[in-house]
N, C-alpha and C. Protein backbone atom coordinates (compact mmCIF):
# COMPACT_ATOMS: atom_id res chain seq x y z
N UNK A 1 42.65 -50.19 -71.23
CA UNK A 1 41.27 -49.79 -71.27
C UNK A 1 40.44 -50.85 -70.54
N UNK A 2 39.57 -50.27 -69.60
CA UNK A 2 38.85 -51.24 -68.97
C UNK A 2 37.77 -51.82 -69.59
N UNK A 3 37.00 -53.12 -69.34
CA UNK A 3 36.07 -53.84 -69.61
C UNK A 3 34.62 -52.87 -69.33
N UNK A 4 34.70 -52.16 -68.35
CA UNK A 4 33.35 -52.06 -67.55
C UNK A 4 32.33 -51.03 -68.01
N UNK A 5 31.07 -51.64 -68.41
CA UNK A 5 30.02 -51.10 -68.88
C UNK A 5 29.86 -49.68 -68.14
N UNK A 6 29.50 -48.48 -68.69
CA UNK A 6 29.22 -47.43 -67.55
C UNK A 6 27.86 -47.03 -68.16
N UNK A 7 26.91 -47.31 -67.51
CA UNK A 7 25.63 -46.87 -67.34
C UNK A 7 25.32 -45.45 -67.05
N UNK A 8 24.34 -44.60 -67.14
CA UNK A 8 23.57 -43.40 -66.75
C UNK A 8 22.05 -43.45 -66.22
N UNK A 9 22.36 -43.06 -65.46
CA UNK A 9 21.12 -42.87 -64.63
C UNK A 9 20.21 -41.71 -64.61
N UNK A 10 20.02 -41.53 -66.18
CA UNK A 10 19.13 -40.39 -66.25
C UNK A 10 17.44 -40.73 -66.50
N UNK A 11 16.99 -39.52 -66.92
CA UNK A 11 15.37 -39.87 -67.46
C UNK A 11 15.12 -38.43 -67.52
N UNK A 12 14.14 -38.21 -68.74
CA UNK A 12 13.77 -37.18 -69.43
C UNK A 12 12.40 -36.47 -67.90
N UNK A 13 12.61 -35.05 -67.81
CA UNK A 13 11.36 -35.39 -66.62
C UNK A 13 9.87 -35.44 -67.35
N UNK A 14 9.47 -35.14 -68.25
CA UNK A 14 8.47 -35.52 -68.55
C UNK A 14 8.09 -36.89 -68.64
N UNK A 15 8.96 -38.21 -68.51
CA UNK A 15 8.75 -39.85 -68.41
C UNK A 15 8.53 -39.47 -66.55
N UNK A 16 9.28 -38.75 -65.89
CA UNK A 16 9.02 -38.51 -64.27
C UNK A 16 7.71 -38.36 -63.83
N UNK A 17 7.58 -37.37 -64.69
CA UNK A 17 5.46 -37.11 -64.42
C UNK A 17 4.47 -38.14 -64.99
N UNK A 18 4.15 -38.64 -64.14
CA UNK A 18 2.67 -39.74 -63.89
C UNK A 18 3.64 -41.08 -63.32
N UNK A 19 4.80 -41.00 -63.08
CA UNK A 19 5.18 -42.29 -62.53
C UNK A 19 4.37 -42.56 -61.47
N UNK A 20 4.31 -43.54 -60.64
CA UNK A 20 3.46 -43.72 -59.44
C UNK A 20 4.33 -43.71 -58.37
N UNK A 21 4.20 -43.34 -56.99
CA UNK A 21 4.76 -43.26 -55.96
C UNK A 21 3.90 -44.61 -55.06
N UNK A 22 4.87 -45.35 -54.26
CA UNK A 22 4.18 -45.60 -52.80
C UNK A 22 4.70 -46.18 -51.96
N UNK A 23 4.26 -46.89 -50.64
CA UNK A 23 5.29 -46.40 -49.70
C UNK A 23 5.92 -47.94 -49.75
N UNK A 24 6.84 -47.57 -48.62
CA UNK A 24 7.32 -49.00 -48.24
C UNK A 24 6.23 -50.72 -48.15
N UNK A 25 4.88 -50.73 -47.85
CA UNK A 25 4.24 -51.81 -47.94
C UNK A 25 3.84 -52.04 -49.65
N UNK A 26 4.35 -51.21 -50.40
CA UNK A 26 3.78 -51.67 -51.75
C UNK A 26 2.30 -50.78 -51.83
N UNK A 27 1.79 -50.04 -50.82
CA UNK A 27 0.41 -49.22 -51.20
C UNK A 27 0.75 -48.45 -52.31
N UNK A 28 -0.15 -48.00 -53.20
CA UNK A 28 -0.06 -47.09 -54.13
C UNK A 28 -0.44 -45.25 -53.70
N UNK A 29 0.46 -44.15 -53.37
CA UNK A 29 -0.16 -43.29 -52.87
C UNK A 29 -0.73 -42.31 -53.33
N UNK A 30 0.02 -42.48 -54.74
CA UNK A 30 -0.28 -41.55 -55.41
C UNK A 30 0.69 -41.02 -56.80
N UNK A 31 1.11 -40.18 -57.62
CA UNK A 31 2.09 -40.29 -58.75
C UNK A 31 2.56 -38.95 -58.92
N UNK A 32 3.89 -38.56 -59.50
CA UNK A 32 4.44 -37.56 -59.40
C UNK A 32 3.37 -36.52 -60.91
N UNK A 33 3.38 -35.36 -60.35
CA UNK A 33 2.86 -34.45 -61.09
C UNK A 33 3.72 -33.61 -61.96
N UNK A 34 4.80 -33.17 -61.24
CA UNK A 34 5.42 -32.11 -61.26
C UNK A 34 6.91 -31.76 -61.04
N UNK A 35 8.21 -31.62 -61.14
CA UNK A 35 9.29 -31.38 -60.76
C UNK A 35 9.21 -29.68 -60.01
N UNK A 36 10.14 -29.61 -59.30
CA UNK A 36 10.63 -28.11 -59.07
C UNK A 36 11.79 -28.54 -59.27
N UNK A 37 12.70 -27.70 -60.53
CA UNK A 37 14.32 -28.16 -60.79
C UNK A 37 15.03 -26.20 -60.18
N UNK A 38 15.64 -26.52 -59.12
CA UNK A 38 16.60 -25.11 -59.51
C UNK A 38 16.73 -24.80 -60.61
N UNK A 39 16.79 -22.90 -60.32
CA UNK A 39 17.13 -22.35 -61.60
C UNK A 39 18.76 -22.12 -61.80
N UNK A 40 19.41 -22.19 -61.05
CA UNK A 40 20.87 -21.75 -60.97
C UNK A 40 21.62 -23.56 -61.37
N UNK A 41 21.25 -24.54 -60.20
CA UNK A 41 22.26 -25.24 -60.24
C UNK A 41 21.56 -26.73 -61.04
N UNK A 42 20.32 -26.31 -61.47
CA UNK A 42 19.92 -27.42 -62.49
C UNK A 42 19.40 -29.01 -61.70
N UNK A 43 19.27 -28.87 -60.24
CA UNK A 43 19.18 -29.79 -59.44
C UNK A 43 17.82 -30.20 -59.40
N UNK A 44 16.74 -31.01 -59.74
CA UNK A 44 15.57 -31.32 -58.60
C UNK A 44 15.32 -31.44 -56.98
N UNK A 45 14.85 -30.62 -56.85
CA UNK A 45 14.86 -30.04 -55.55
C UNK A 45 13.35 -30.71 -54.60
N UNK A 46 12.08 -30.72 -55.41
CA UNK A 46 11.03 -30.94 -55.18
C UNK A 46 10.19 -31.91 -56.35
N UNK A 47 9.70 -33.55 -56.03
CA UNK A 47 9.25 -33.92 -56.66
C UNK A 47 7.51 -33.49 -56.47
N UNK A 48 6.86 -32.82 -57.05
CA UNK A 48 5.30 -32.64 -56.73
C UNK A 48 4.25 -33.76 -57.08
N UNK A 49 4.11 -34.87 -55.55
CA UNK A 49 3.34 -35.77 -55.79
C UNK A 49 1.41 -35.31 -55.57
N UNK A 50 0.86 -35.81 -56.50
CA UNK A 50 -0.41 -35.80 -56.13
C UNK A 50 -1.28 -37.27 -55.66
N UNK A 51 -2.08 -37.22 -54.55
CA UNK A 51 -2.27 -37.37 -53.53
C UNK A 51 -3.79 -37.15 -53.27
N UNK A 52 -4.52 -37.95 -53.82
CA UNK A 52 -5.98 -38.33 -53.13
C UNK A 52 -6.85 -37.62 -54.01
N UNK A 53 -8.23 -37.42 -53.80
CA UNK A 53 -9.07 -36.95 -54.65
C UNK A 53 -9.12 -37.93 -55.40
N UNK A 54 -10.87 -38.06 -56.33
CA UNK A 54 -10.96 -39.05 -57.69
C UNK A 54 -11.49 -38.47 -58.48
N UNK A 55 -10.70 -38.69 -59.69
CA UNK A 55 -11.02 -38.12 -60.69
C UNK A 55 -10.49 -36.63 -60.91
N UNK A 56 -9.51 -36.19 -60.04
CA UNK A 56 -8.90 -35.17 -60.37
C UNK A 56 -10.04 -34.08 -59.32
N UNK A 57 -11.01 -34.64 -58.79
CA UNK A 57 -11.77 -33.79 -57.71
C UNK A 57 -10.84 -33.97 -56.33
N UNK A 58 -10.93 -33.00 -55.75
CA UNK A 58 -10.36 -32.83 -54.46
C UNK A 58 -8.88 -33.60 -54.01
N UNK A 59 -8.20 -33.11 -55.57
CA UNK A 59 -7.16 -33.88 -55.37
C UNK A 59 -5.79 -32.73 -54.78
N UNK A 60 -4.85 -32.99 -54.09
CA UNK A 60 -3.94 -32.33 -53.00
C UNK A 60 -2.21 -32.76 -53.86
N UNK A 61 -1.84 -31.37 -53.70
CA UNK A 61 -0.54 -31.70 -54.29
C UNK A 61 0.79 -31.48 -53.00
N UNK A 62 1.81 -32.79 -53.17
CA UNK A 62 2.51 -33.25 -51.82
C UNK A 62 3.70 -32.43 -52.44
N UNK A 63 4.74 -31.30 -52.15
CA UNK A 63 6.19 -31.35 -52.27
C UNK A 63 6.74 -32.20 -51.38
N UNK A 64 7.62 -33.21 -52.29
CA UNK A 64 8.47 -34.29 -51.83
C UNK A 64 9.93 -34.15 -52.19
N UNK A 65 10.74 -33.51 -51.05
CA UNK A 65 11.76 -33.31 -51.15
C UNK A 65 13.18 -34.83 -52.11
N UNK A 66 13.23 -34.36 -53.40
CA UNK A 66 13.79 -35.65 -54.03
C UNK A 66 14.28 -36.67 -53.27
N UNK A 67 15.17 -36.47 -52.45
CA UNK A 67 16.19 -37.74 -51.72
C UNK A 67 15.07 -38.26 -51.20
N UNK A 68 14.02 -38.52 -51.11
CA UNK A 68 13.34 -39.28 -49.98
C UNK A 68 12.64 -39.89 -50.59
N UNK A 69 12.74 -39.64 -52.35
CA UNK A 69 12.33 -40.70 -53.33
C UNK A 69 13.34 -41.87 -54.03
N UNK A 70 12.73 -43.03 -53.89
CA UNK A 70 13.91 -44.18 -54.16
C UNK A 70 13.54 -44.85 -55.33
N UNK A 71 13.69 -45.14 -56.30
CA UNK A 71 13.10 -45.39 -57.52
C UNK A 71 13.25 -47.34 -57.73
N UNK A 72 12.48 -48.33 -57.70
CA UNK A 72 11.99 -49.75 -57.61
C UNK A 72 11.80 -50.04 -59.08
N UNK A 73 12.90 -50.35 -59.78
CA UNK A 73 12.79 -50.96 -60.73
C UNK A 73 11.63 -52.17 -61.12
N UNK A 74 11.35 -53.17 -59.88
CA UNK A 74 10.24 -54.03 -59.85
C UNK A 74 8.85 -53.55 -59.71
N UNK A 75 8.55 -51.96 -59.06
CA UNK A 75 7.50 -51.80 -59.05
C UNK A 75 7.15 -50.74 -59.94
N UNK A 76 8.02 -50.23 -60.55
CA UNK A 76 8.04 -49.54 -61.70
C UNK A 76 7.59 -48.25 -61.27
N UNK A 77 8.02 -47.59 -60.04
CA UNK A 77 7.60 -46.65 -59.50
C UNK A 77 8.70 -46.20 -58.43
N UNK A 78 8.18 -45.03 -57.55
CA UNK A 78 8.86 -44.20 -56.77
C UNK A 78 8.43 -44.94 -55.10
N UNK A 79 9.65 -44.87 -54.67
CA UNK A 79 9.05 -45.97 -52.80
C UNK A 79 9.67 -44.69 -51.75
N UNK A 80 8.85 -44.31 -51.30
CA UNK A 80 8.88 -43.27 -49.91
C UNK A 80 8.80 -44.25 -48.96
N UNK A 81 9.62 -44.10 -47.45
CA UNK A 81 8.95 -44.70 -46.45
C UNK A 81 8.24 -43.90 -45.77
N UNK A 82 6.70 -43.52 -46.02
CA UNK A 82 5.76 -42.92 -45.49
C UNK A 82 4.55 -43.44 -45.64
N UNK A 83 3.80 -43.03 -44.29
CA UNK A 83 2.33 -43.87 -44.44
C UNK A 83 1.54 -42.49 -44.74
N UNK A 84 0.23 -43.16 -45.17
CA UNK A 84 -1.04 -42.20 -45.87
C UNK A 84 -1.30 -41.38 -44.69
N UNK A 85 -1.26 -41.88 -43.18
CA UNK A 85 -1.50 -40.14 -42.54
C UNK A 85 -0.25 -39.70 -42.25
N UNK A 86 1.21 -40.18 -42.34
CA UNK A 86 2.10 -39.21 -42.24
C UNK A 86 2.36 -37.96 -43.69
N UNK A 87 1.35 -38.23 -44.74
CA UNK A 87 1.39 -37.52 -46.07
C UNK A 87 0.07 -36.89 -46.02
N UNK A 88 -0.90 -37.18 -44.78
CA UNK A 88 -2.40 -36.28 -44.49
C UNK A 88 -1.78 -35.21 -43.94
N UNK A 89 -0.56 -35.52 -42.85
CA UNK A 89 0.23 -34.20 -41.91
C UNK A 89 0.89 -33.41 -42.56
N UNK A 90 1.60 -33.63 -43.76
CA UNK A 90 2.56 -33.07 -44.83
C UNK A 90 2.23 -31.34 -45.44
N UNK A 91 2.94 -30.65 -45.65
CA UNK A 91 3.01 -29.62 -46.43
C UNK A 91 2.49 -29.86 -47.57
N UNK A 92 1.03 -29.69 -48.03
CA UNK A 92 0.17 -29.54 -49.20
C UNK A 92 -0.18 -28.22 -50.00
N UNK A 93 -0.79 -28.33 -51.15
CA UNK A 93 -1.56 -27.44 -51.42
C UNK A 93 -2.82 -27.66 -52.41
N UNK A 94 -3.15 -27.23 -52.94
CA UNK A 94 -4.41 -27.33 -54.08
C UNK A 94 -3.76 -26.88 -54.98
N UNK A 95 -4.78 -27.28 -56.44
CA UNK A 95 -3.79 -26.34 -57.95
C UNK A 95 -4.29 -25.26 -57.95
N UNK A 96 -5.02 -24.66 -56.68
CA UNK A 96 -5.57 -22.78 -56.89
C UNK A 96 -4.39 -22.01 -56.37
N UNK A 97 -3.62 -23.10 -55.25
CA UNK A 97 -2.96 -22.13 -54.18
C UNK A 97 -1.94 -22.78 -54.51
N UNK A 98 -1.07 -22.76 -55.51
CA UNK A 98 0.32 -22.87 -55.95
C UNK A 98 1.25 -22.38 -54.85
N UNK A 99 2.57 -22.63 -54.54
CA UNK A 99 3.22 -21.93 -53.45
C UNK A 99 4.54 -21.11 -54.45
N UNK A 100 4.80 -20.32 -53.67
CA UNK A 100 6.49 -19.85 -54.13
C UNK A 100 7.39 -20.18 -54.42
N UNK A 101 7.90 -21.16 -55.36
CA UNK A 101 9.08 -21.44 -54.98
C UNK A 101 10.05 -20.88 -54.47
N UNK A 102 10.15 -19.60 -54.68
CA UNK A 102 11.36 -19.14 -54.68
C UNK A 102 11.78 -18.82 -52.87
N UNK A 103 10.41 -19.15 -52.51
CA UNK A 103 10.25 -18.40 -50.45
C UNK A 103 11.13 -19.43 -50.20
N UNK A 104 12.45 -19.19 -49.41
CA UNK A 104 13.17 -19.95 -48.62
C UNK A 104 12.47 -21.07 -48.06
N UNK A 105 11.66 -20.15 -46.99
CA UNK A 105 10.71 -20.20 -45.88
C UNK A 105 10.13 -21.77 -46.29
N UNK A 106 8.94 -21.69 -46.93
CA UNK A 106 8.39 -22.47 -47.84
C UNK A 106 9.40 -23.94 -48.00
N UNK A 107 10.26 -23.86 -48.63
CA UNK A 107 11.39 -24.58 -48.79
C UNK A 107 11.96 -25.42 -47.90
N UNK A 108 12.23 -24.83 -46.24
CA UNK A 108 12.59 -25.07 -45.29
C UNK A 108 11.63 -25.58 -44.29
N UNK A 109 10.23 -25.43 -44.58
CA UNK A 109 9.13 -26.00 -43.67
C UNK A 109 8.83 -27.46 -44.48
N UNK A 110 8.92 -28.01 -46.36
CA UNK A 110 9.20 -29.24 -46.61
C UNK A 110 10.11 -29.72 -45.69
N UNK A 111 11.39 -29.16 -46.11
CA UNK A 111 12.51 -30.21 -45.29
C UNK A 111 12.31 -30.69 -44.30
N UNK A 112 11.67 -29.70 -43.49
CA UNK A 112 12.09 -29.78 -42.06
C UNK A 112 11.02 -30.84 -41.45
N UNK A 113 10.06 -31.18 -42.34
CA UNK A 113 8.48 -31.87 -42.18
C UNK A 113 9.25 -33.08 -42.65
N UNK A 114 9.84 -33.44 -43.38
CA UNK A 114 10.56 -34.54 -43.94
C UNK A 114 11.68 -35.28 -43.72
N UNK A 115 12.31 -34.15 -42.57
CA UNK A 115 13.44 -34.52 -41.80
C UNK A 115 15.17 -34.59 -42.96
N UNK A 116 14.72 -33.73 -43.81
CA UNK A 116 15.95 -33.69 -44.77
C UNK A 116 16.34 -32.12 -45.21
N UNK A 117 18.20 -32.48 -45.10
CA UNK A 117 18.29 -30.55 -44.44
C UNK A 117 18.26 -30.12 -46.21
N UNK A 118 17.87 -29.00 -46.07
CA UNK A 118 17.22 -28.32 -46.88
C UNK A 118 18.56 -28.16 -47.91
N UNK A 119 18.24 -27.76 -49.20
CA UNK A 119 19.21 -27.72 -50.26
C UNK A 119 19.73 -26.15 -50.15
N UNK A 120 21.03 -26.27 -50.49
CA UNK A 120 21.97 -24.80 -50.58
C UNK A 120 21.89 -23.75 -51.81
């Protein structure tokens, strides 16, 4: 029997929502809102960061395709390498205009904005 500690790398997603996101310089951009988890294979597919506005006025919600979130134990948050106008160019929406999940389409215009091939 081996010695070696085996760790898990989980987290409940409700501790996921309000973490803070930001990019590679340490800016703060903003904090996760929201998961999109598949319904079939149980995966997170889309972390939903929100993104500007104060006070919850004119604030913009980012789908952030998971892999492109790296989680910084020291900063106690989520590290994208993206700057604030490469996330002004990004696939947004408002909380009036919710999107589909289920539209491929939709799905495939994140990735493809993010440069990560889209989930199966």
């Amino acid at each position: 029997m081996s010695n070696v500690e085996v760790t898990y790398d989980n987290i409940e997603a409700s501790r996921v929502n309000g973490t803070a996101v930001y990019n590679t310089d340490g800016e703060s951009l903003g904090h996760i809102d929201d998961l999109v988890i598949g319904k079939r294979d149980g995966k997170v597919k889309f972390a939903i960061m929100s993104f500007g506005g104060f006070l919850g006025i004119g604030e913009e919600y980012h789908p952030l395709p998971w892999e492109v979130l790296k989680y910084d134990e020291r900063q106690g948050g989520y590290v994208v390498g993206l700057t604030r106008s490469q996330l002004e160019g990004a696939p947004r929406y408002g909380r009036e205009a919710l999107p589909t999940w289920s539209d491929a389409a939709a799905g495939r215009r994140i990735n493809d904005y993010y440069g990560v091939a889209p989930y199966i």
